[in-house]
Structure formats: structure tokens, C-alpha cells
N, C-alpha and C. Protein backbone atom coordinates (compact mmCIF):
# COMPACT_ATOMS: atom_id res chain seq x y z
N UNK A 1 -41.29 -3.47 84.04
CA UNK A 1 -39.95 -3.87 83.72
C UNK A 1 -39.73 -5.30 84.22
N UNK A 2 -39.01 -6.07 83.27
CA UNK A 2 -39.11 -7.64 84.08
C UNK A 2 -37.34 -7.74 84.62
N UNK A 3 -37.15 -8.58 85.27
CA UNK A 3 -35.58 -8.95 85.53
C UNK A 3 -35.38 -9.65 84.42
N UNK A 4 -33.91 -9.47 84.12
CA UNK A 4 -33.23 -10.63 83.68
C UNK A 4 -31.97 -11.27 84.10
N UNK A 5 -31.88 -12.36 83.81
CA UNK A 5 -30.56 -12.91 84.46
C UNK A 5 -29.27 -12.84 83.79
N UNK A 6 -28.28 -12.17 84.42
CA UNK A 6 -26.96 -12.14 83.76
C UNK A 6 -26.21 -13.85 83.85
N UNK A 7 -25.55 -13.86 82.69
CA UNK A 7 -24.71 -15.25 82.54
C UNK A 7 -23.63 -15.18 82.57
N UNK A 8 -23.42 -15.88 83.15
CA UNK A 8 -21.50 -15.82 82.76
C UNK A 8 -20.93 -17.46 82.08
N UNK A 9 -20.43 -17.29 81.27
CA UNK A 9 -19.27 -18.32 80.42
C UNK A 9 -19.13 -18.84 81.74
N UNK A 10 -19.13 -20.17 81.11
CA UNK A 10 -18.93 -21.51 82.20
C UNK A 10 -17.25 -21.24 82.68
N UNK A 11 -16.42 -20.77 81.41
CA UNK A 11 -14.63 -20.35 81.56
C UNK A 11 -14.86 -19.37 82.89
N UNK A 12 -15.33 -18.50 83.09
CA UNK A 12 -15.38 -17.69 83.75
C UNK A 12 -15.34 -18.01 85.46
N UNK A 13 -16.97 -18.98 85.43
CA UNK A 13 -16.79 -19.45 86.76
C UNK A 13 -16.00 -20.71 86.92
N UNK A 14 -15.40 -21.38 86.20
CA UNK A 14 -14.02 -21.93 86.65
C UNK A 14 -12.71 -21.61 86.89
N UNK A 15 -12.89 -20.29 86.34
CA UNK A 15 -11.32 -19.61 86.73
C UNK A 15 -11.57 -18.67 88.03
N UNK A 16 -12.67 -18.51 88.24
CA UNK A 16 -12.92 -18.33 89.96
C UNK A 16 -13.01 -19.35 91.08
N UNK A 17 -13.29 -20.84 90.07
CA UNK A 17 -13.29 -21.50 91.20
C UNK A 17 -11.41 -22.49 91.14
N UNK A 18 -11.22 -22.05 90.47
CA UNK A 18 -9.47 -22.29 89.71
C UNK A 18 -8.64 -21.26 90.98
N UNK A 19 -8.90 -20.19 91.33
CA UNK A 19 -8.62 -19.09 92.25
C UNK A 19 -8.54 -19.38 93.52
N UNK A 20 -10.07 -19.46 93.99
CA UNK A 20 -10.05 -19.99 95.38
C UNK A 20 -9.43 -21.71 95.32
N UNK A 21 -8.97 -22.46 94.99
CA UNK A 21 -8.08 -23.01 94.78
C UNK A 21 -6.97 -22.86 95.06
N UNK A 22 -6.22 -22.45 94.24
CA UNK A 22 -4.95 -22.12 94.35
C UNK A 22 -4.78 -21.10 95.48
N UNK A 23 -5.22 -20.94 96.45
CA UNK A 23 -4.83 -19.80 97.37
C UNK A 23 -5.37 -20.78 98.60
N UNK A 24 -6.45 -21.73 98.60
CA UNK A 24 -6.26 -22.61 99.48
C UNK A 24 -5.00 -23.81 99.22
N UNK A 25 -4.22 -24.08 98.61
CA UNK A 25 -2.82 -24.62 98.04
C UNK A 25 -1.92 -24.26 98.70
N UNK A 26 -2.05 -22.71 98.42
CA UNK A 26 -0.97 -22.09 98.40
C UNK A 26 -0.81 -22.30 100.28
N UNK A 27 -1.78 -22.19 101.18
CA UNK A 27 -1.88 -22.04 102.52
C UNK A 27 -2.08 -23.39 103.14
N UNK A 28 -1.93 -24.40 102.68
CA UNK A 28 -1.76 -25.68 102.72
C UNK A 28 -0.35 -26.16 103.09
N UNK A 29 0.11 -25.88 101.55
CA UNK A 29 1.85 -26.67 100.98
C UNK A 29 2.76 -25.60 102.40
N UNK A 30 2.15 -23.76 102.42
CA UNK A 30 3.10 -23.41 103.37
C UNK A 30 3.19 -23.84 105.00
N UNK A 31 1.57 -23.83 105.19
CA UNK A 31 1.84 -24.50 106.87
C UNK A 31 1.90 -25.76 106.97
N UNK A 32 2.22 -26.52 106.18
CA UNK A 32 2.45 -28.37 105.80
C UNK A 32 4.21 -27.95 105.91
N UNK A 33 4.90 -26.86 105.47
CA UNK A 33 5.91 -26.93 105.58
C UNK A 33 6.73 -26.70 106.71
N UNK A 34 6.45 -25.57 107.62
CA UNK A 34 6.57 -25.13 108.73
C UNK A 34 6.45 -26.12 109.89
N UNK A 35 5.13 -26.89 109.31
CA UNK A 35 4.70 -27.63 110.40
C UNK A 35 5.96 -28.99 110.40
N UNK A 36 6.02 -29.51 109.13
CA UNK A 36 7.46 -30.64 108.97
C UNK A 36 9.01 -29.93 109.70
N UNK A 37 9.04 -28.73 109.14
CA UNK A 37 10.15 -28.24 110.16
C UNK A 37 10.34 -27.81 111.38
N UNK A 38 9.27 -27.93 112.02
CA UNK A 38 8.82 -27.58 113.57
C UNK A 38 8.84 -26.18 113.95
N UNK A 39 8.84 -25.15 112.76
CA UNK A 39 8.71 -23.47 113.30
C UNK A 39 7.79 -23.29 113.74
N UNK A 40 7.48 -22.03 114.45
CA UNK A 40 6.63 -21.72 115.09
C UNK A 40 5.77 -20.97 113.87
N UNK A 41 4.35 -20.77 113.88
CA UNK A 41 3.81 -19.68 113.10
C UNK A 41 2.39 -19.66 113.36
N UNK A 42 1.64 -18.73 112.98
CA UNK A 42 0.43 -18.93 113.15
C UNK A 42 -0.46 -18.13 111.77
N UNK A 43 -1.53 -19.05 111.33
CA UNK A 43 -2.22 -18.35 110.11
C UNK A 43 -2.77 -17.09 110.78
N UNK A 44 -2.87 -15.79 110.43
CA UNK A 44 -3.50 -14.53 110.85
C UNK A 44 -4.44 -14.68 109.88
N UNK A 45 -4.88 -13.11 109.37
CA UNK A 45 -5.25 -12.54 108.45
C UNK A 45 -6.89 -13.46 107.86
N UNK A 46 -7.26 -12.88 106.68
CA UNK A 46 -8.59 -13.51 106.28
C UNK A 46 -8.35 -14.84 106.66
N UNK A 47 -7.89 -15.61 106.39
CA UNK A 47 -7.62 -17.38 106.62
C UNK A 47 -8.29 -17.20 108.06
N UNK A 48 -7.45 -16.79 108.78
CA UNK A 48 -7.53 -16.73 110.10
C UNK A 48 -8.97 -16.63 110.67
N UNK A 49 -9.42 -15.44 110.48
CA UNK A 49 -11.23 -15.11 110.64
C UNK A 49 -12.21 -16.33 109.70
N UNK A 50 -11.82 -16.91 108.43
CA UNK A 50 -12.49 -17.62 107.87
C UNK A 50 -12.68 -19.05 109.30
N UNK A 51 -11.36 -19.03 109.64
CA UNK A 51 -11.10 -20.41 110.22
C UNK A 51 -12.08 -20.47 111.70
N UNK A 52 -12.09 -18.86 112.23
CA UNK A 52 -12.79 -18.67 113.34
C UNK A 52 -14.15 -18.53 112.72
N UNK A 53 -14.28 -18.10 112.09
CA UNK A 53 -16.05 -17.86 111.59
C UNK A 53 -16.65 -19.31 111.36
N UNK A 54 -15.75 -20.25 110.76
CA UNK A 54 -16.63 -21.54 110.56
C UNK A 54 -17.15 -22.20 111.24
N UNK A 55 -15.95 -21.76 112.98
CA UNK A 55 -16.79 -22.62 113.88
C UNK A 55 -18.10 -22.22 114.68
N UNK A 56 -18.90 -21.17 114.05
CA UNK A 56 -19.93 -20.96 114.21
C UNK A 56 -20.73 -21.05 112.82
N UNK A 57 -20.27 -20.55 111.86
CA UNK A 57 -21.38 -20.60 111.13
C UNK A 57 -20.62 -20.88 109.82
N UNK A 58 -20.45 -22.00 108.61
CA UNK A 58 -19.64 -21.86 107.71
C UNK A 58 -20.09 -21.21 106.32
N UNK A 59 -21.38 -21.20 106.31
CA UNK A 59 -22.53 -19.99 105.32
C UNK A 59 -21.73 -18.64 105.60
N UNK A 60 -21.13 -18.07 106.63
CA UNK A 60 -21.08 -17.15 106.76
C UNK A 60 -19.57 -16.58 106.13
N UNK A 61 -18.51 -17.83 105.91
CA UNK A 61 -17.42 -17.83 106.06
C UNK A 61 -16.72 -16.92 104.49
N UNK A 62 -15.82 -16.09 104.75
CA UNK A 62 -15.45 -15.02 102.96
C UNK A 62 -14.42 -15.67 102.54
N UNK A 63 -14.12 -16.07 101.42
CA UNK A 63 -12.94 -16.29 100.54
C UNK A 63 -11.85 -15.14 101.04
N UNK A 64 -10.28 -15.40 100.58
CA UNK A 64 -9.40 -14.40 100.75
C UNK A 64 -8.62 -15.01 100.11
N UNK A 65 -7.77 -13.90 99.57
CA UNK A 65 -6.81 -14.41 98.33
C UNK A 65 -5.36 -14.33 99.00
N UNK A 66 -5.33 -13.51 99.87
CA UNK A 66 -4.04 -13.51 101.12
C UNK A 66 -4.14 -14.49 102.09
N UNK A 67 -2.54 -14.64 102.30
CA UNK A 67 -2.16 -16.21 103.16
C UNK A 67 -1.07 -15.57 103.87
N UNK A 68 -1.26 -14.71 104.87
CA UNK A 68 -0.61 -14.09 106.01
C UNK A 68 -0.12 -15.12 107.35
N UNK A 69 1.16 -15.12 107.16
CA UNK A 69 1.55 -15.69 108.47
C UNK A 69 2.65 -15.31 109.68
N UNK A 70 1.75 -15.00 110.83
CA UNK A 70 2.94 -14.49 112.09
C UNK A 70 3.78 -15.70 112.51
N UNK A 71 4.97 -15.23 112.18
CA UNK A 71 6.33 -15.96 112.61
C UNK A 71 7.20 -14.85 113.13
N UNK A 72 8.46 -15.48 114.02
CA UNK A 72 9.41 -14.74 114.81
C UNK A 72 10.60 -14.29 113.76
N UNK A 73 10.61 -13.18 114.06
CA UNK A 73 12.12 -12.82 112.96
C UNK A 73 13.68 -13.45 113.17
N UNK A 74 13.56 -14.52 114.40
CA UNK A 74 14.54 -14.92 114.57
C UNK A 74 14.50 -16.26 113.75
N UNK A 75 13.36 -16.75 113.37
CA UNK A 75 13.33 -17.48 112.95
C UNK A 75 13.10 -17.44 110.94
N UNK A 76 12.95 -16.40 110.67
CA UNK A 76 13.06 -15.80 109.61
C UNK A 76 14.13 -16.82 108.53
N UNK A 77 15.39 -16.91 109.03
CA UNK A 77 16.62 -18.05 108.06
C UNK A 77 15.49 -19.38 107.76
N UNK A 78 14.78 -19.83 108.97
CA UNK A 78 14.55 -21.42 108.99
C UNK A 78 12.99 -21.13 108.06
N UNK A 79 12.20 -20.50 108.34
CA UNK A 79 11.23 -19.95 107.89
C UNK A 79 11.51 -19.99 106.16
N UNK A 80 12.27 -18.98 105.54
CA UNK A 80 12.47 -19.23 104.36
C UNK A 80 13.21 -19.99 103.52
N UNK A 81 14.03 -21.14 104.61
CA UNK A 81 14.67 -22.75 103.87
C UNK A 81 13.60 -23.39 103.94
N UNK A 82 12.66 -23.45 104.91
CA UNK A 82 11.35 -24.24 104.87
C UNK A 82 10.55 -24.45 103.77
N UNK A 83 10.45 -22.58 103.07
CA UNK A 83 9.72 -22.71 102.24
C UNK A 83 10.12 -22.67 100.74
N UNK A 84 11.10 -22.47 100.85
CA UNK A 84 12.04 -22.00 99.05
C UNK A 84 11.81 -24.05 99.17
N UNK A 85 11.93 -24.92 99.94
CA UNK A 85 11.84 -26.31 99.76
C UNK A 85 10.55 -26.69 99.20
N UNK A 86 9.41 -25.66 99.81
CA UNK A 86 7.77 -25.94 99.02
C UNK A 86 7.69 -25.90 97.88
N UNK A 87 8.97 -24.52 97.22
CA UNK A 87 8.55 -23.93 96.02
C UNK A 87 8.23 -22.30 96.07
N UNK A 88 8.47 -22.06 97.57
CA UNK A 88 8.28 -20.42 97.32
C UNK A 88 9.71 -19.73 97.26
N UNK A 89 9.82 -18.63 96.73
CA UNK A 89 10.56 -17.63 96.42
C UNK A 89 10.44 -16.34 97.12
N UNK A 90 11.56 -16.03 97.74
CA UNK A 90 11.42 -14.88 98.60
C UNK A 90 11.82 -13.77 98.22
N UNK A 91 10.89 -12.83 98.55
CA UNK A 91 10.98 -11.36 97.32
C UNK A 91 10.30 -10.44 98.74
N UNK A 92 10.76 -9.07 98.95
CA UNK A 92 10.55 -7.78 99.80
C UNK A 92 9.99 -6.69 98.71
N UNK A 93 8.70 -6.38 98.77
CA UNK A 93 8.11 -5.54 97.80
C UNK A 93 7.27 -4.45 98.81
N UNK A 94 7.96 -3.28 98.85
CA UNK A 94 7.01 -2.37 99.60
C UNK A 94 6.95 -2.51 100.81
N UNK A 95 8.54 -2.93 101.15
CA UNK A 95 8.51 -2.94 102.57
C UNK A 95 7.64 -4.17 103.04
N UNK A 96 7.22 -5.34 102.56
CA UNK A 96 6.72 -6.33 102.89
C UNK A 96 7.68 -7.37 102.31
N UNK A 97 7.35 -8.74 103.65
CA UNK A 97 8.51 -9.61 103.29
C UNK A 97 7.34 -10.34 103.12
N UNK A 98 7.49 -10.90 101.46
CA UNK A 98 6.84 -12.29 101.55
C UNK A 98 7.60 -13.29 100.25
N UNK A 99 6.75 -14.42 99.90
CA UNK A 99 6.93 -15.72 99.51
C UNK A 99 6.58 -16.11 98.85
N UNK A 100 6.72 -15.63 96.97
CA UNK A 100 6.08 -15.84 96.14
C UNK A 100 5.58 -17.08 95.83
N UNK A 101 5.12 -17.64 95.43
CA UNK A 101 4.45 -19.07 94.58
C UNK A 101 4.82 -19.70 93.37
N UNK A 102 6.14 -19.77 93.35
CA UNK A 102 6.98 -19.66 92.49
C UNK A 102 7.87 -18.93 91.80
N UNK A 103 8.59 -18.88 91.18
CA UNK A 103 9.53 -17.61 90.48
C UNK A 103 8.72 -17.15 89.54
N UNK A 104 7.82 -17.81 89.03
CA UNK A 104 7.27 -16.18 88.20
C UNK A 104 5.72 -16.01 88.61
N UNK A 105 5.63 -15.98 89.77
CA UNK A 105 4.65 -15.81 90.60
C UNK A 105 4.61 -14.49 90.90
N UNK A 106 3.40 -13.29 90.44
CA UNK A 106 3.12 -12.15 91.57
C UNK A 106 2.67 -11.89 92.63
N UNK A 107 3.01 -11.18 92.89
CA UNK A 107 2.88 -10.64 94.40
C UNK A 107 1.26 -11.02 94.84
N UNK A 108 0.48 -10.98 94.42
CA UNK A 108 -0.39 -11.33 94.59
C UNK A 108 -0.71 -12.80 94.95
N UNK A 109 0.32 -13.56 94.53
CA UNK A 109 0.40 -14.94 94.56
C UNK A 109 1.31 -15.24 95.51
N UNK A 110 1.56 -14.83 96.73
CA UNK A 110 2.37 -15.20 97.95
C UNK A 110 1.68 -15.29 99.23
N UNK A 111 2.53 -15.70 100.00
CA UNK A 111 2.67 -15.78 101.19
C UNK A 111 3.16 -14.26 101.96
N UNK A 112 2.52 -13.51 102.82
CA UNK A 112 2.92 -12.72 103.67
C UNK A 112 3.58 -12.97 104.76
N UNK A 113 4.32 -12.53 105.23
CA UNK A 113 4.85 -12.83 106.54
C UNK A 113 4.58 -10.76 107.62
N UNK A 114 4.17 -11.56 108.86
CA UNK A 114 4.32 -10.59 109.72
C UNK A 114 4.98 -11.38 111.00
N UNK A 115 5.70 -10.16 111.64
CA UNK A 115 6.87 -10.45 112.65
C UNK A 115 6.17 -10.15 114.21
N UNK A 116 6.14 -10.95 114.78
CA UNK A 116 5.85 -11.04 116.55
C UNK A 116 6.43 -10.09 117.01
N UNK A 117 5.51 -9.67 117.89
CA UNK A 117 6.25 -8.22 118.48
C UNK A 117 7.00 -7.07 117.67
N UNK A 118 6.84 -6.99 116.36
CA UNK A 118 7.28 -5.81 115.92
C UNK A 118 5.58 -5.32 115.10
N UNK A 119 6.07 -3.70 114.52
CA UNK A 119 4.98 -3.33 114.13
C UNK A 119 4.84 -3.19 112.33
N UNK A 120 4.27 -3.59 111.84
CA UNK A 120 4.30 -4.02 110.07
C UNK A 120 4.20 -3.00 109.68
N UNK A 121 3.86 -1.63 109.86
CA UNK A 121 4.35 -0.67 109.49
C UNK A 121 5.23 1.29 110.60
N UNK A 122 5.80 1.75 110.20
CA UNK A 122 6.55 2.29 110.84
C UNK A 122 5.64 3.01 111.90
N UNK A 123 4.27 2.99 111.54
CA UNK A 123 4.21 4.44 112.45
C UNK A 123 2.74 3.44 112.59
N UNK A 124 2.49 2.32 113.00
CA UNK A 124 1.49 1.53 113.81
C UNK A 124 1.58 1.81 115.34
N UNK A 125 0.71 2.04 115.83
CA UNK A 125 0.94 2.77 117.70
C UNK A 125 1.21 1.45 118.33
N UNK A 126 1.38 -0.07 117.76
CA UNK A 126 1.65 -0.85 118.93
C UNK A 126 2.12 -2.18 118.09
N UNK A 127 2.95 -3.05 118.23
CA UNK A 127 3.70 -4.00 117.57
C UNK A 127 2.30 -5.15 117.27
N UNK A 128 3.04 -6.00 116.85
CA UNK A 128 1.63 -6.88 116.32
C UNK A 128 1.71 -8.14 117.62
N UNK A 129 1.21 -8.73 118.26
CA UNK A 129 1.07 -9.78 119.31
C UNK A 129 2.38 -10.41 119.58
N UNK A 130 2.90 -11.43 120.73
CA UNK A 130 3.39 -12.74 120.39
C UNK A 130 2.44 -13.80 119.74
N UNK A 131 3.39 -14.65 119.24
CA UNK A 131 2.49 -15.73 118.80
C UNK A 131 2.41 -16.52 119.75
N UNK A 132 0.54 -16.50 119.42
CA UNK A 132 -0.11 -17.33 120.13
C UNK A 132 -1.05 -18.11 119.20
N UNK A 133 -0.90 -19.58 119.73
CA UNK A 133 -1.95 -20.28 118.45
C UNK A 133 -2.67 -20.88 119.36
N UNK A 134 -3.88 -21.52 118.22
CA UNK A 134 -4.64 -22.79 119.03
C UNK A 134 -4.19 -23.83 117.73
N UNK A 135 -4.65 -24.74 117.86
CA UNK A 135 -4.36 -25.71 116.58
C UNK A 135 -5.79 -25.98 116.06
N UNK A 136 -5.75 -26.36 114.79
CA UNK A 136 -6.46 -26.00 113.48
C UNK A 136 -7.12 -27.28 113.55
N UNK A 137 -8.26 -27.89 113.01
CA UNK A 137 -8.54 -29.35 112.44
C UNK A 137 -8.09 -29.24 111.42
N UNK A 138 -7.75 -28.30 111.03
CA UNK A 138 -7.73 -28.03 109.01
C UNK A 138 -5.88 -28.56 109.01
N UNK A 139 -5.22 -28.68 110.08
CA UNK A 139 -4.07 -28.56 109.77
C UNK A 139 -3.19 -27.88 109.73
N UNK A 140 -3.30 -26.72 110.19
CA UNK A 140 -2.38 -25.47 110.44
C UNK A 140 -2.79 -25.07 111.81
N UNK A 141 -2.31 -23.78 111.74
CA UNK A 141 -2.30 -23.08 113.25
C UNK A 141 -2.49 -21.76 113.39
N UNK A 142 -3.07 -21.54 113.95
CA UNK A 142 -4.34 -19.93 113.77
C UNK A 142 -4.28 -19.53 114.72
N UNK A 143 -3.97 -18.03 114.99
CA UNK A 143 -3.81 -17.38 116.09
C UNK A 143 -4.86 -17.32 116.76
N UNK A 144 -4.68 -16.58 117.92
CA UNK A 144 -5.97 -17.05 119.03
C UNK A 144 -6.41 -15.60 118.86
N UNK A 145 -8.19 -15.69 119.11
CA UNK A 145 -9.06 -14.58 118.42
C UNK A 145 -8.17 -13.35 119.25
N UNK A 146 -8.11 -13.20 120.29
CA UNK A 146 -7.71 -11.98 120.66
C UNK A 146 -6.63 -11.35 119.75
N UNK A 147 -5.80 -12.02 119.42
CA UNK A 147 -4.85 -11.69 118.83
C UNK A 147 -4.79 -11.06 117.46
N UNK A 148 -5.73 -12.19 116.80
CA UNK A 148 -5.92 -11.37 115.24
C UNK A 148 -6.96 -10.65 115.42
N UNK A 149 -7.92 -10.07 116.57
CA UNK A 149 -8.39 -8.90 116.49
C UNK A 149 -7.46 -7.54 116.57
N UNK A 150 -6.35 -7.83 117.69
CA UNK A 150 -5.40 -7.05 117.29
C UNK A 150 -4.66 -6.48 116.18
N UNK A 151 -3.93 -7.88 115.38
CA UNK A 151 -3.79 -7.31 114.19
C UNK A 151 -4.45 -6.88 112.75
N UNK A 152 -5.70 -7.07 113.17
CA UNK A 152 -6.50 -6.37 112.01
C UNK A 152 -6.76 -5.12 112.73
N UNK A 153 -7.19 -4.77 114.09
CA UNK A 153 -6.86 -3.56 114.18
C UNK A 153 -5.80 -2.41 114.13
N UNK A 154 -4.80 -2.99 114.62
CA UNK A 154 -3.13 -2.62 114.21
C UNK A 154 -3.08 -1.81 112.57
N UNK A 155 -3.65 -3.14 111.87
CA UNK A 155 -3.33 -2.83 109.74
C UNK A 155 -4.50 -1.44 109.69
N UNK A 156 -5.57 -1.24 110.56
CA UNK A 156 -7.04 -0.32 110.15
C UNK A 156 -7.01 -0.41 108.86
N UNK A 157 -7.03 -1.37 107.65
CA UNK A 157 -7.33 -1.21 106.61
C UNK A 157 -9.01 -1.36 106.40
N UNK A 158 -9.57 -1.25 105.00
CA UNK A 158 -10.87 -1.71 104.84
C UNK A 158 -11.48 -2.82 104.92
N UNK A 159 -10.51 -3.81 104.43
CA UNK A 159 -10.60 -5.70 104.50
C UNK A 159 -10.60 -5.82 105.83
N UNK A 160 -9.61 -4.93 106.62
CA UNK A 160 -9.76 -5.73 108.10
C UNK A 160 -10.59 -5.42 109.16
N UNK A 161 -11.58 -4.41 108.62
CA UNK A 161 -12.60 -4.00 109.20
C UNK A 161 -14.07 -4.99 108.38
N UNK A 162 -13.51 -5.18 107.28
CA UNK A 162 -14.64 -6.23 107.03
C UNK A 162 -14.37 -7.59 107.49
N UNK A 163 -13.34 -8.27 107.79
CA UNK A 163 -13.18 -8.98 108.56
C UNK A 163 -13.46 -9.18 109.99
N UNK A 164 -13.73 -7.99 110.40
CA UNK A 164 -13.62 -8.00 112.05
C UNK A 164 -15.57 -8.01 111.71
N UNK A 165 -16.28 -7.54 110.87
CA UNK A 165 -17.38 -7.69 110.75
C UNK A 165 -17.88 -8.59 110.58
N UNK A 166 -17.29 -9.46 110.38
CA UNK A 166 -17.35 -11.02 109.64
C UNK A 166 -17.44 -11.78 111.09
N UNK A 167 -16.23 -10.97 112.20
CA UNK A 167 -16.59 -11.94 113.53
C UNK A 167 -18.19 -11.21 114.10
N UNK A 168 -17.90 -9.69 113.93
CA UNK A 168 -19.39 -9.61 114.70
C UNK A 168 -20.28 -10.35 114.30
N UNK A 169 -20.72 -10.33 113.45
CA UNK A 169 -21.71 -11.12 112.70
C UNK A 169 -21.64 -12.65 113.07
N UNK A 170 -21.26 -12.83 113.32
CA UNK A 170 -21.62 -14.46 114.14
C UNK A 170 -21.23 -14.54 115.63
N UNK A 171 -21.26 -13.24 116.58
CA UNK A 171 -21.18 -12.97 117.76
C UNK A 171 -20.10 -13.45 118.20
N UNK A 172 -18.87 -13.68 117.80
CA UNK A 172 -17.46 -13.81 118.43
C UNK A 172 -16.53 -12.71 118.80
N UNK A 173 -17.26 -11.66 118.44
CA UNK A 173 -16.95 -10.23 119.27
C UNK A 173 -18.22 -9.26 119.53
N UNK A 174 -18.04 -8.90 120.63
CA UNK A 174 -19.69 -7.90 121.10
C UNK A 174 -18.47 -6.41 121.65
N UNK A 175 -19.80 -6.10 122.12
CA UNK A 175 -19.84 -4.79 122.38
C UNK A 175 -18.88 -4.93 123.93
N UNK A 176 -18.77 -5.88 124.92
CA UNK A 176 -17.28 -6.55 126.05
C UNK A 176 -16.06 -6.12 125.24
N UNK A 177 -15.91 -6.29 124.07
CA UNK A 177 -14.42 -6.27 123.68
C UNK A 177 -13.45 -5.09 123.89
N UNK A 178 -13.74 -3.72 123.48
CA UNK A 178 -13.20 -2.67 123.57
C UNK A 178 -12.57 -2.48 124.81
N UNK A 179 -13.14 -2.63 126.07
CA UNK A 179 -12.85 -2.93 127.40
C UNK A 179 -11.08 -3.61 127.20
N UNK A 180 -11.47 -4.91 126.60
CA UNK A 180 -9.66 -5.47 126.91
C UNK A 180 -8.91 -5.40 125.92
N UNK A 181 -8.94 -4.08 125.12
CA UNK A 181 -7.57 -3.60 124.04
C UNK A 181 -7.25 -2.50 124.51
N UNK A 182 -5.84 -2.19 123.81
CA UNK A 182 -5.41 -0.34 124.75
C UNK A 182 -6.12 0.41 124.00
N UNK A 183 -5.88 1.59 124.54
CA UNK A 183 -7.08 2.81 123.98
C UNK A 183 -7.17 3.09 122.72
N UNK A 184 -5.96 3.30 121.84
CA UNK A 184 -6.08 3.01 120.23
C UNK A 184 -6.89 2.13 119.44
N UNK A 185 -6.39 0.86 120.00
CA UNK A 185 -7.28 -0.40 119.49
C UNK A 185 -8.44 -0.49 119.79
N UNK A 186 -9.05 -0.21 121.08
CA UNK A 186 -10.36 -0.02 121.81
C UNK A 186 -11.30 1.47 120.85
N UNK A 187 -10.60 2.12 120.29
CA UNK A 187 -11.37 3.42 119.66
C UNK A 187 -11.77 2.89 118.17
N UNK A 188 -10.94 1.97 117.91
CA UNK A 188 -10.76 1.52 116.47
C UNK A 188 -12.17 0.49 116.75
N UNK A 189 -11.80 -0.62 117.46
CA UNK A 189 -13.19 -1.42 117.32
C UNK A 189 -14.44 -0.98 117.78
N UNK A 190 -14.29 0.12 118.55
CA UNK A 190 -15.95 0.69 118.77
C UNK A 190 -16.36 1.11 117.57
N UNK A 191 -15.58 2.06 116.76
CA UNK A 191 -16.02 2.41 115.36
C UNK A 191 -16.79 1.47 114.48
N UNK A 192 -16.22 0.49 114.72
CA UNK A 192 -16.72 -0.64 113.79
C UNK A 192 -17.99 -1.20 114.64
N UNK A 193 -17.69 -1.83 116.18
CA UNK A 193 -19.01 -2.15 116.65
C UNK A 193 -20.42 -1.21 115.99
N UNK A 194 -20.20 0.22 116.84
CA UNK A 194 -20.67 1.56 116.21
C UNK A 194 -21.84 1.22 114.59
N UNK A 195 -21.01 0.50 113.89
CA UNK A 195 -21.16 1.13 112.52
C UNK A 195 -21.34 -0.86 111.73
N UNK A 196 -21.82 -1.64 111.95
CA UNK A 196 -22.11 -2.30 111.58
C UNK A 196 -22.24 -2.76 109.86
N UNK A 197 -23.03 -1.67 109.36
CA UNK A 197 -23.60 -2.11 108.30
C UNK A 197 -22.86 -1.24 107.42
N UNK A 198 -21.66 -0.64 107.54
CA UNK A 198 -20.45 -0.02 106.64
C UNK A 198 -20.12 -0.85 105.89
């Protein structure tokens, strides 16, 4: 049997590279905005791990189409004059507050917001961090690793276990870590230490 090579329409891989685009834009224009209005915030989520993974290895680093950002709910009014000024539109879908990418932008095409010290969903065993950042070369502001190990453990979704794999894999979390999270969070990342190649 010989291989053959699948092709894809040149359209094809430009509207993937049209994608990751627009979602690095989109996480640009919002912490360019925040940052002009002096709020506090910090990039979480895939961004977040991409931003920590590069500084070891940038081969290693995953695309993400989400642009998650921890801000204070008190600051929530200034937060969304900041950004309805970028061009985003603020819409609550499923119990999530986020920031579309225009008015006829889907959900898929926003900005997330998660709230400091509260928990993003009702029955999470522990609120999500204060914000804590380091500052970015890229220009924004990215929570500090402890923290978004927290909240990807907090979400236990599948992405955020492939994310947290994304830090093992370039040794910015070992088998020390479980030790300094509470016992929930500490059971959650052994699983994953545990289980590597899931």
C-alpha cells in the first residue's frame, strides 16, 4: 500500500490562517484597551498558557480561539465603556458575561470575562484567584502561572486539562505542584500529572 498526500484548497488554508488572526486581533485591540484606560485585568485562559509556554519553548506553543480575561466585578461599568469604545458589544449567554466582536459577531467571536474572587460557575468548590499579573512583552498582562493553574483547574474542562499539559510538557509544572493547591485542586492536577498522554 503506498501513502498518499491529502490537499487542501489553498482557500482553505487561508481561512485558517484568516482565524488565527482574527483572534490574535481580537486579544490585542481588547488589552490595548484596558491597558489605555488603566483597568486592571489579566489574560487567563489558552492565551495565557500559550504566553507561558513560549517562554520555554515556542514549537510547543497551541493556537486558541478564546480570549478570556480576569477582571474585578467592580470594575465591570469601566471594563465594558473601555471596550464597546474598541468595538465590542456586550451580550450574557449561558450565564457567561462576554464581549462580542462586533454586533453581529458570535459568541464564538468574543471576549470572555471571568470575575476575581468569585466562582464562574455555581457549584465550582473555590472562587477563581485575585488578580495577579506579571507583564507581557507581547503587550498585555497574563496572570501569574500559579494562578491560571488554578483556574483551569477550577473550569476541569477537557481544553484545560490539555492546557495544563501543554505546561507539563515543557516542565513549568512537575510532580512539586499538587503540594501547594487545596485538596480539590491538588486531586485534579495529580490526575493529569498521573495521566500524561490522555
Amino acid at each position: 500500500m503506498t501513502r498518499s498526500t491529502v490537499t487542501m484548497p489553498w482557500e482553505i488554508l487561508d481561512r485558517m490562517e484568516r482565524a488565527v488572526a482574527k483572534v490574535r486581533d481580537r486579544l490585542l485591540r481588547s488589552t490595548a484597551a484596558l491597558n489605555q484606560a488603566g483597568i486592571p485585568y489579566a489574560v487567563v485562559g489558552g492565551h495565557a498558557v500559550a504566553s507561558w509556554v513560549a517562554t520555554v519553548d515556542e514549537g510547543a506553543v497551541r493556537n486558541t480561539r478564546d480570549v478570556d480575561l480576569l477582571v474585578r466585578r467592580e470594575d465591570l461599568p469601566a471594563v465594558t465603556a473601555a471596550m464597546q469604545r474598541a468595538g465590542f458589544v456586550p451580550e450574557k449567554s449561558f450565564g457567561v458575561t462576554m464581549l462580542l466582536d462586533g454586533p453581529s459577531a458570535k459568541p464564538s467571536e468574543s471576549i470572555h470575562l471571568l470575575f476575581a474572587g468569585e466562582q464562574v460557575r455555581e457549584n465550582d468548590p473555590l472562587p477563581c484567584p485575585d488578580l495577579e499579573t506579571i507583564d507581557d512583552p507581547a503587550g498585555f498582562r497574563v496572570t501569574k502561572l500559579s494562578s491560571l493553574v488554578r483556574i483551569m483547574l477550577l473550569s476541569n474542562r477537557n481544553e484545560d486539562g490539555m492546557h495544563i499539559r501543554d505546561l507539563i510538557g515543557v516542565g513549568l509544572i512537575d510532580q512539586s505542584w499538587p503540594a501547594k493547591l487545596p485538596p480539590v485542586l491538588a486531586e485534579r492536577l495529580q490526575a493529569i500529572l498521573d495521566t500524561p498522554d490522555a
